[in-house]
C-alpha atoms as a PDB file:
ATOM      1  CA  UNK A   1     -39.675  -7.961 -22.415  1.00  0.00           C
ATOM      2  CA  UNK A   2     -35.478  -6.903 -21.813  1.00  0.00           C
ATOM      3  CA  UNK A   3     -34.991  -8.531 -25.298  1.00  0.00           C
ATOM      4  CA  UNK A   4     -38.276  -7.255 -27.149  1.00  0.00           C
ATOM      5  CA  UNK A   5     -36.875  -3.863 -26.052  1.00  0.00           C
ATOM      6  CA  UNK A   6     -33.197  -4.335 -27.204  1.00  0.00           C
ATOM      7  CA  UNK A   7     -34.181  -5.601 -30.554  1.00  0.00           C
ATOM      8  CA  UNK A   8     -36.036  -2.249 -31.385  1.00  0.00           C
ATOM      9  CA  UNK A   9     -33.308  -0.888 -29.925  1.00  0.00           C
ATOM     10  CA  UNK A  10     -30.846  -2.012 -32.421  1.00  0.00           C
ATOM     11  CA  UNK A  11     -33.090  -1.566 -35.133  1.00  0.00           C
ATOM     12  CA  UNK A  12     -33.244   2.133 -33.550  1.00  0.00           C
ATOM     13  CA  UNK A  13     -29.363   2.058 -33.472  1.00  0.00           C
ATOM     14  CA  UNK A  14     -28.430   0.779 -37.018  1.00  0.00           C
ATOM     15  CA  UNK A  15     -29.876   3.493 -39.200  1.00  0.00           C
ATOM     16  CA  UNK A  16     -27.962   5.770 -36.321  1.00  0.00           C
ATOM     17  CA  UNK A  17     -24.684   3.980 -37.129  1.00  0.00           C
ATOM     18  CA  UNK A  18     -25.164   4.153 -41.004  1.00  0.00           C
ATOM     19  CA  UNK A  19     -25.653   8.028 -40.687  1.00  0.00           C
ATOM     20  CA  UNK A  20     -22.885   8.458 -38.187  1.00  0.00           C
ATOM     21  CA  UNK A  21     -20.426   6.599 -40.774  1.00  0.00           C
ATOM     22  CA  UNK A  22     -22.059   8.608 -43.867  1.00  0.00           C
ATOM     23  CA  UNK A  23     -21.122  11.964 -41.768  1.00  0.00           C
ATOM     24  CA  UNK A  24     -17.561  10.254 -40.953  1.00  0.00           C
ATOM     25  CA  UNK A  25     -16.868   9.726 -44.871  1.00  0.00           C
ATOM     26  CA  UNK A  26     -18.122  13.492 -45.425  1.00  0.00           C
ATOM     27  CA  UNK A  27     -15.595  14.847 -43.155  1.00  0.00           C
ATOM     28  CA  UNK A  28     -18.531  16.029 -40.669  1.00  0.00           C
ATOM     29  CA  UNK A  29     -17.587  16.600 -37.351  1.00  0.00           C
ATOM     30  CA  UNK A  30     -20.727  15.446 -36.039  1.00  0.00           C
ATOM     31  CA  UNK A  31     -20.452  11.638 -37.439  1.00  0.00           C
ATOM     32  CA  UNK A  32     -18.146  11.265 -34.327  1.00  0.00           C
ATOM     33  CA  UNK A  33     -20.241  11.738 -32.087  1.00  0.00           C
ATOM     34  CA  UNK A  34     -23.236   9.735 -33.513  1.00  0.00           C
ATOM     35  CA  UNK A  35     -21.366   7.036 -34.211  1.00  0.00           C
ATOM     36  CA  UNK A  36     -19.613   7.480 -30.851  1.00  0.00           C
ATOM     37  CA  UNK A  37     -22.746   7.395 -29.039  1.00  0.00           C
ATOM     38  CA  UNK A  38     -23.855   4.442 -31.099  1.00  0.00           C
ATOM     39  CA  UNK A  39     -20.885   2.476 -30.353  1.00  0.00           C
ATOM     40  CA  UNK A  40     -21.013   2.954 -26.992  1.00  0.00           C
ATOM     41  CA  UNK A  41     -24.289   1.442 -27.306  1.00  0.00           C
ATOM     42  CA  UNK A  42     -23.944  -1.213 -29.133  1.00  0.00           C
ATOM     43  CA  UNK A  43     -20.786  -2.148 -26.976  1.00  0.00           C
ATOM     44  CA  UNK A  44     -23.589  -2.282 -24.089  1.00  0.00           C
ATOM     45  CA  UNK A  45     -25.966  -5.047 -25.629  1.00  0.00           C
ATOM     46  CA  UNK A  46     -22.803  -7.320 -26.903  1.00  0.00           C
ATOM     47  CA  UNK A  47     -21.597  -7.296 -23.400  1.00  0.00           C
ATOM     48  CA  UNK A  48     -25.565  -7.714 -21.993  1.00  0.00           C
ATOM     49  CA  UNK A  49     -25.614 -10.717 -24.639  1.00  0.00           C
ATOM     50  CA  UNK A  50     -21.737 -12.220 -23.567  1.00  0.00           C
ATOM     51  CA  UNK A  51     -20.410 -10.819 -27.431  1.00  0.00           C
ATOM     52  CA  UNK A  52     -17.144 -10.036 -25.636  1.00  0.00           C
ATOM     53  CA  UNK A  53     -15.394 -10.155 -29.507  1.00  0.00           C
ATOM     54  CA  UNK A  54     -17.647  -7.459 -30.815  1.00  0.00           C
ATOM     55  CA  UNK A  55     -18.058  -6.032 -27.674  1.00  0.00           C
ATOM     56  CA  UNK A  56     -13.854  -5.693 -27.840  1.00  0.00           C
ATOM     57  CA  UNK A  57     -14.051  -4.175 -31.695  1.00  0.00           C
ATOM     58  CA  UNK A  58     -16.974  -1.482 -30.683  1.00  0.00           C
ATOM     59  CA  UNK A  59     -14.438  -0.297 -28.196  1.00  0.00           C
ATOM     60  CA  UNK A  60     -11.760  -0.137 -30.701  1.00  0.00           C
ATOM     61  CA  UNK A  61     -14.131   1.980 -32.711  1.00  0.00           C
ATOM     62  CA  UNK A  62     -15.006   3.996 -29.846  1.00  0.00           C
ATOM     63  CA  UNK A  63     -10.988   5.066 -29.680  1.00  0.00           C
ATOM     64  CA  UNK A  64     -11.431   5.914 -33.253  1.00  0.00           C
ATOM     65  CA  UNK A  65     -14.259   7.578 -32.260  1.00  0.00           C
ATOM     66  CA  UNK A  66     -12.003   9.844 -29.706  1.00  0.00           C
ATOM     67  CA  UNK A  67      -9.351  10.504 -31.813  1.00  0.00           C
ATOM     68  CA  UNK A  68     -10.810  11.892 -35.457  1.00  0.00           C
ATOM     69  CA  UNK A  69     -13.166  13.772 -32.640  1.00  0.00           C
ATOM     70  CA  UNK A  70      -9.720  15.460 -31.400  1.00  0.00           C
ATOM     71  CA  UNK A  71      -8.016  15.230 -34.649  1.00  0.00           C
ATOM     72  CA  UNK A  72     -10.535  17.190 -36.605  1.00  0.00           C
ATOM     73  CA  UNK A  73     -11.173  18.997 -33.389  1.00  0.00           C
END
């Protein structure tokens, strides 16, 4: 059931992501923080499934995520 409900999940989460980088690459302020929230959510279900290499980049991303939030702030 705990991975019939993730796999929506991500399938929930990817058009998220796609829309959060879309907002990102119009200069939107708001892309941060969709993409931030997506992040942080994906960086949950690679460390659920032991992805500790993705799980390492989404946190990356989440820095980015931090900083254009402050830098266009």
């Amino acid at each position: 059931m705990k991975s019939e409900i993730i796999f929506y999940f991500s399938w929930l989460l990817t058009p998220l992501t796609i829309i959060g980088t879309y907002f990102n690459s119009q200069q939107k302020k708001i892309g941060f923080l969709i993409w931030g929230i997506c992040n942080i959510c994906w960086l949950t279900i690679d460390l659920y499934y032991g992805i500790y290499a993705q799980a390492f980049l989404y946190s990356i991303f989440i820095g980015f995520n931090i900083y254009g939030w402050n830098k266009w702030g």
